[in-house]
Protein backbone atom coordinates (compact mmCIF):
# COMPACT_ATOMS: atom_id res chain seq x y z
CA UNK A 1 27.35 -18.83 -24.83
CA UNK A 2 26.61 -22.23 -25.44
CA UNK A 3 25.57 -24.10 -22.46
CA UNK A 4 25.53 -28.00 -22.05
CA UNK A 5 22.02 -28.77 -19.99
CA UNK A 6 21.77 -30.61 -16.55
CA UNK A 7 19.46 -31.95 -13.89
CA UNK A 8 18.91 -28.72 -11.21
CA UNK A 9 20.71 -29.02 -8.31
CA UNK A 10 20.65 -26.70 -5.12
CA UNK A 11 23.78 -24.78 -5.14
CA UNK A 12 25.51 -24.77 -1.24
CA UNK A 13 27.54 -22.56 0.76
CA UNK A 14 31.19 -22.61 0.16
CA UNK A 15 32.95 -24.82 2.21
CA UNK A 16 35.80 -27.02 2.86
CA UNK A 17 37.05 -30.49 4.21
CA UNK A 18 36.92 -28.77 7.72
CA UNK A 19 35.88 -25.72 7.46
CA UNK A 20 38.44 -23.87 9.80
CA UNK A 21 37.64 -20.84 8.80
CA UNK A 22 34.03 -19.24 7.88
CA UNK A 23 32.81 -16.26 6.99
CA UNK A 24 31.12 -13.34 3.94
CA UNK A 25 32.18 -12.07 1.51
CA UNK A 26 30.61 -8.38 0.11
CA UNK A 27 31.59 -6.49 -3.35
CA UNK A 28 30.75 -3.25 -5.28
CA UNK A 29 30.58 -2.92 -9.10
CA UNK A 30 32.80 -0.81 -10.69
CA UNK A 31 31.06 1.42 -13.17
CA UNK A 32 34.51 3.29 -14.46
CA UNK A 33 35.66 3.01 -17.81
CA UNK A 34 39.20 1.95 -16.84
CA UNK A 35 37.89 -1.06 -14.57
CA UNK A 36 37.43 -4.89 -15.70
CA UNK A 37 34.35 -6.17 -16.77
CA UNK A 38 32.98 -9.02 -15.15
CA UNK A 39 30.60 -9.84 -18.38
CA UNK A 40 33.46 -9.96 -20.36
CA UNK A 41 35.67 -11.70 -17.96
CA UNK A 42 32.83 -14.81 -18.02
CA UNK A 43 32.35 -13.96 -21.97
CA UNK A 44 28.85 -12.77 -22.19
CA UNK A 45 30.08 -8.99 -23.22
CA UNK A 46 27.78 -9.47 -25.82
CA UNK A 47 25.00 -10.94 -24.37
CA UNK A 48 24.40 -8.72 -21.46
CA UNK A 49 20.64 -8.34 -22.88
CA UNK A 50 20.39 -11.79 -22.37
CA UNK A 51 22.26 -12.90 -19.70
CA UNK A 52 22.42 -12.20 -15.50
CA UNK A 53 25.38 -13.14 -13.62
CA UNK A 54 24.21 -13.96 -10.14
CA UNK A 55 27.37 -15.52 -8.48
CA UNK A 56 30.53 -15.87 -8.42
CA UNK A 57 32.76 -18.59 -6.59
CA UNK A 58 36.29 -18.24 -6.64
CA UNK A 59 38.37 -21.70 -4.83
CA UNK A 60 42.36 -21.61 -4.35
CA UNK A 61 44.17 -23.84 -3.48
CA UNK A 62 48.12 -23.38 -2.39
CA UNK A 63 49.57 -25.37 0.33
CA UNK A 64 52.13 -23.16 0.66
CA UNK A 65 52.88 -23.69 -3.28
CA UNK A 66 51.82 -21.07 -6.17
CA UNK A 67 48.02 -20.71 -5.78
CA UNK A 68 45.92 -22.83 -7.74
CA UNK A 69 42.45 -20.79 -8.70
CA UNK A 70 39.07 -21.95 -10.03
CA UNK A 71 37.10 -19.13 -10.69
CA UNK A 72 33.40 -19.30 -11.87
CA UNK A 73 30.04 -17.53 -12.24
CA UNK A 74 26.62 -18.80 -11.87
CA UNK A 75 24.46 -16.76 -14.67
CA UNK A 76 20.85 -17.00 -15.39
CA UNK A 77 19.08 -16.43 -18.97
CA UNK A 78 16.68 -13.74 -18.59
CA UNK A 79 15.31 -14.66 -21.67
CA UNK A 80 14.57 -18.60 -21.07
CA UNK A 81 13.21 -17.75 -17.61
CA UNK A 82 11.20 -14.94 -19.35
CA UNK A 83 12.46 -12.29 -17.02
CA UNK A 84 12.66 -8.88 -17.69
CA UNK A 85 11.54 -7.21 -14.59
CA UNK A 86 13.39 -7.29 -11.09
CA UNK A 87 9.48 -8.33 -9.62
CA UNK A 88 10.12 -11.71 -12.42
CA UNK A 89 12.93 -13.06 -10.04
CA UNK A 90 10.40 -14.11 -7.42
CA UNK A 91 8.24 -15.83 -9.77
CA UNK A 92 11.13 -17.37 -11.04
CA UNK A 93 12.65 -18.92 -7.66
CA UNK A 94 8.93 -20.23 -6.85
CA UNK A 95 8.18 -21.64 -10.18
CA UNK A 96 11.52 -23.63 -9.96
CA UNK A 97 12.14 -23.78 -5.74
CA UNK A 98 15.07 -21.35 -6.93
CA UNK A 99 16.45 -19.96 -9.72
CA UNK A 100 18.18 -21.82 -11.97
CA UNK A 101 21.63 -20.73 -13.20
CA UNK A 102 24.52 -21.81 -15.44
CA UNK A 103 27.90 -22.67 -14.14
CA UNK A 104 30.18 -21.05 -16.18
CA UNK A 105 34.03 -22.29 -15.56
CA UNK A 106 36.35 -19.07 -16.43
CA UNK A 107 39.41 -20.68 -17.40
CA UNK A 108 42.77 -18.80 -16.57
CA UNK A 109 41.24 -16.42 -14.46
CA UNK A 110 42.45 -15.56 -10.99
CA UNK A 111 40.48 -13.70 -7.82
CA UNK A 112 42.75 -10.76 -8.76
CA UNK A 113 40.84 -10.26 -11.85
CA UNK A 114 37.37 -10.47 -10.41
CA UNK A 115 38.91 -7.86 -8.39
CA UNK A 116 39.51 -5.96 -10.97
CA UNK A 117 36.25 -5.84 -11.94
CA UNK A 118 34.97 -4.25 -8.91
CA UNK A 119 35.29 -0.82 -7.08
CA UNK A 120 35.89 -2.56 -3.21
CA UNK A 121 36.09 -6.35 -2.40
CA UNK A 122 35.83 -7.09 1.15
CA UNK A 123 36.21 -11.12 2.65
CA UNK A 124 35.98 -11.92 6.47
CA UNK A 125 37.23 -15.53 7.70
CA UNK A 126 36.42 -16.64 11.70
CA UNK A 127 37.34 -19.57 13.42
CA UNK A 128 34.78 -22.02 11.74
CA UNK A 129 34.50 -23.70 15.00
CA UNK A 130 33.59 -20.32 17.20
CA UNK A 131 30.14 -18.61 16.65
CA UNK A 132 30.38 -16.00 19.20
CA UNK A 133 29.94 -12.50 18.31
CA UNK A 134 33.23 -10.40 18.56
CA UNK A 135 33.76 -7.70 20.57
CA UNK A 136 36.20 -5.30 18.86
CA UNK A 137 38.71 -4.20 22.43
CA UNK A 138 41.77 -3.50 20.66
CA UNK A 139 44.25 -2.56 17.85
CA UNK A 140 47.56 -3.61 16.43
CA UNK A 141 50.11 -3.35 14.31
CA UNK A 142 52.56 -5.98 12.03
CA UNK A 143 55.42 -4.71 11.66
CA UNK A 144 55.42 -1.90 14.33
CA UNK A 145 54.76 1.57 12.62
CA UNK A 146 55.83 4.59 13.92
């Protein structure tokens, strides 16, 4: 992968012009043959010995039109940073105030085929402007079911 250098800068939380809606995000590897591969999706297949992917950031935009996706992942080489232990992460992060990655733009590709890549994907969005705790009281369903 050939990466073009730049000055570190701290990498936010998503967010938006007004943030009306907020919330995590949580996934779980797939580790079947028939799934995607994430590695391969960013094209580091074959430099998996080399390379960590860390993040991933996937932005849409639609406005009611066909969706509009910019998908990425934020990798860091293991062998630049000289890790090769889990324990090397920390000295990492405090050597550097965090640990620096590469943005890696995946052209073409679409949240359905990080999904693909993974064995559950789960996303929950609140009102960006409400930080109380919920209190699950209810359940429904749209359209009715029988």
């Amino acid at each position: 992968m050939d990466i073009r250098k730049s000055e570190p800068t701290l990498l936010g939380p998503a967010d938006s012009s007004y943030n009306d809606w907020k919330g995590t995000a949580v996934a779980e590897n797939s580790l079947i043959e028939a799934s995607g591969d994430l590695y391969e999706l960013a094209g580091l297949r074959d430099e998996r010995d080399r390379w960590s992917i860390l993040g991933i950031e996937v932005d849409a935009y639609s406005h009611g039109a066909d969706t509009s996706w910019t998908v990425r992942v934020y990798a860091a080489d293991r062998h630049e940073l000289g890790v090769n232990s889990f324990e090397d992460w920390e000295r990492v992060a405090a050597k550097h105030g965090g640990i620096p990655v590469a943005d890696i733009l995946l052209h073409d590709a679409t949240l359905d085929d990080v999904i693909k890549c993974m064995k559950s994907f789960g996303v929950q969005l609140r009102n960006g402007h409400i930080s109380h705790d919920f209190l699950h009281a209810g359940y429904g369903d749209h359209p009715a079911q029988d």
